[in-house]
Protein backbone atom coordinates (compact mmCIF):
# COMPACT_ATOMS: atom_id res chain seq x y z
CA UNK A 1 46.54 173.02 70.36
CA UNK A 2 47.97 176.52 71.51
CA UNK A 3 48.33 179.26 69.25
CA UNK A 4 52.08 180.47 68.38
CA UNK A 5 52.83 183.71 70.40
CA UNK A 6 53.73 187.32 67.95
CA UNK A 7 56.77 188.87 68.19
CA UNK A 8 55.82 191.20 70.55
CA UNK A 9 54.47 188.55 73.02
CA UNK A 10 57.47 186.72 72.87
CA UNK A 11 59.82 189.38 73.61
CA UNK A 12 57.41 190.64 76.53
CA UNK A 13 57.83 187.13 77.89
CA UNK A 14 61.50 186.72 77.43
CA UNK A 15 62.13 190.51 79.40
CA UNK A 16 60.86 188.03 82.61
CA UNK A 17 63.37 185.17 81.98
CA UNK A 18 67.05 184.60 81.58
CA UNK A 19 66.33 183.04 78.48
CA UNK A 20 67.45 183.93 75.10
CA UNK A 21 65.59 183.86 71.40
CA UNK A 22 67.65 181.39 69.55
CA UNK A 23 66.00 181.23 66.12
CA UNK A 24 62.51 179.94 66.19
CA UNK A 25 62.98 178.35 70.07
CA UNK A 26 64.16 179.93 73.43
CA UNK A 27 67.19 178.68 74.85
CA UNK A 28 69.48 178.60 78.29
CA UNK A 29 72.63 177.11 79.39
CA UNK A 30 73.55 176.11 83.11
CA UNK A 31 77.17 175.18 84.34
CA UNK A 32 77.18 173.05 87.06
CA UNK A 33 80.17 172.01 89.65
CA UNK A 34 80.73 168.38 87.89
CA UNK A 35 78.80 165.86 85.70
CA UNK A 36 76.76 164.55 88.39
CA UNK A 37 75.21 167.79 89.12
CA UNK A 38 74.60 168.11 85.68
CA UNK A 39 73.05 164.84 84.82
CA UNK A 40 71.00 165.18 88.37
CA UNK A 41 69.64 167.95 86.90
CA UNK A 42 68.66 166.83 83.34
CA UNK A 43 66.29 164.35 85.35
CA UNK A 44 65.00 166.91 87.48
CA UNK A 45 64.23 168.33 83.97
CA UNK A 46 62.68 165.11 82.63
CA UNK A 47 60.17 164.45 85.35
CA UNK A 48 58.98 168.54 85.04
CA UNK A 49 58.38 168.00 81.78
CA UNK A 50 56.87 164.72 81.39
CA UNK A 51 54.42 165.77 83.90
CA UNK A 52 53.79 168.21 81.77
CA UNK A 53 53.92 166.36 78.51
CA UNK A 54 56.31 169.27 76.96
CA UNK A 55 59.57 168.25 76.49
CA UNK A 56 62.65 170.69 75.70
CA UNK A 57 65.93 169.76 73.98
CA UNK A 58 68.52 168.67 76.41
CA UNK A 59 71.93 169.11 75.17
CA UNK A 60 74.44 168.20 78.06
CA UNK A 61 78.25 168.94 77.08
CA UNK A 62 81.26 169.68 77.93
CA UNK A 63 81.33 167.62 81.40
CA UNK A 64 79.38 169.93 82.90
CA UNK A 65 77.32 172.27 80.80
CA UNK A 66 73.35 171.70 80.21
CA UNK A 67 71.19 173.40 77.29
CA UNK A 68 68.03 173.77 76.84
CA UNK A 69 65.87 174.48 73.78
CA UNK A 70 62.35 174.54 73.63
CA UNK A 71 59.36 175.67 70.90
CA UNK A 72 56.11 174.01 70.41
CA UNK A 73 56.96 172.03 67.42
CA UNK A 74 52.98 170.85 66.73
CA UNK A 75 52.18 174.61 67.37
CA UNK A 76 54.75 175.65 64.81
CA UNK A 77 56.14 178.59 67.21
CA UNK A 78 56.89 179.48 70.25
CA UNK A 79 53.53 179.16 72.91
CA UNK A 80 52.51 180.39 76.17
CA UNK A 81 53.64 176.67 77.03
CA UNK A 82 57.14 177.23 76.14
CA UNK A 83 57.67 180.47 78.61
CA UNK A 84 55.87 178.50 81.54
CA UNK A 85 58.26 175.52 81.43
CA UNK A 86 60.94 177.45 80.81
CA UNK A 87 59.86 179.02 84.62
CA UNK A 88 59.24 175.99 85.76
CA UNK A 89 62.92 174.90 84.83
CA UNK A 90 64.31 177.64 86.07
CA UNK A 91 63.04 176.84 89.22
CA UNK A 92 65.16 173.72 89.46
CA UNK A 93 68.27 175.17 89.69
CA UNK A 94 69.00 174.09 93.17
């Protein structure tokens, strides 16, 4: 299991993303043109991260907003983990 990141880590990693500190997780939003788009990206999401076996939050409202949320729950914190999917999600944006 990973060790939870300091503060000082975490905001070092967060200066690299568009991410924000939301509480104890990091979170983003994306707006997409329509619900499709939206959904079409939530599975994008989904195969990332079961590949990976970490899994964010997915909070789709609106009809064509996506969130995202994640922390290392079995960690207890935020992990390197966390930061490096949130990359890898960022990359998906297309």
């Amino acid at each position: 299991m990973a060790d939870p990141l300091n503060e000082d880590e975490i905001a070092s990693r967060l200066r690299r993303l568009t991410w924000e500190r939301e509480g104890d997780e990091i979170a983003r939003e994306w707006r997409f043109e329509d619900f499709t788009e939206a959904v079409a990206f939530v599975n994008r999401v989904a195969e990332v991260a079961e590949e990976a076996n970490h899994h964010p939050d997915i909070f789709i409202h609106g009809w064509n907003k996506v969130k995202l949320a994640l922390i290392n729950h079995s960690a207890g914190g935020l992990t390197e983990m966390d930061f490096t999917m949130a990359a890898r999600f960022d990359q998906l944006e297309g």
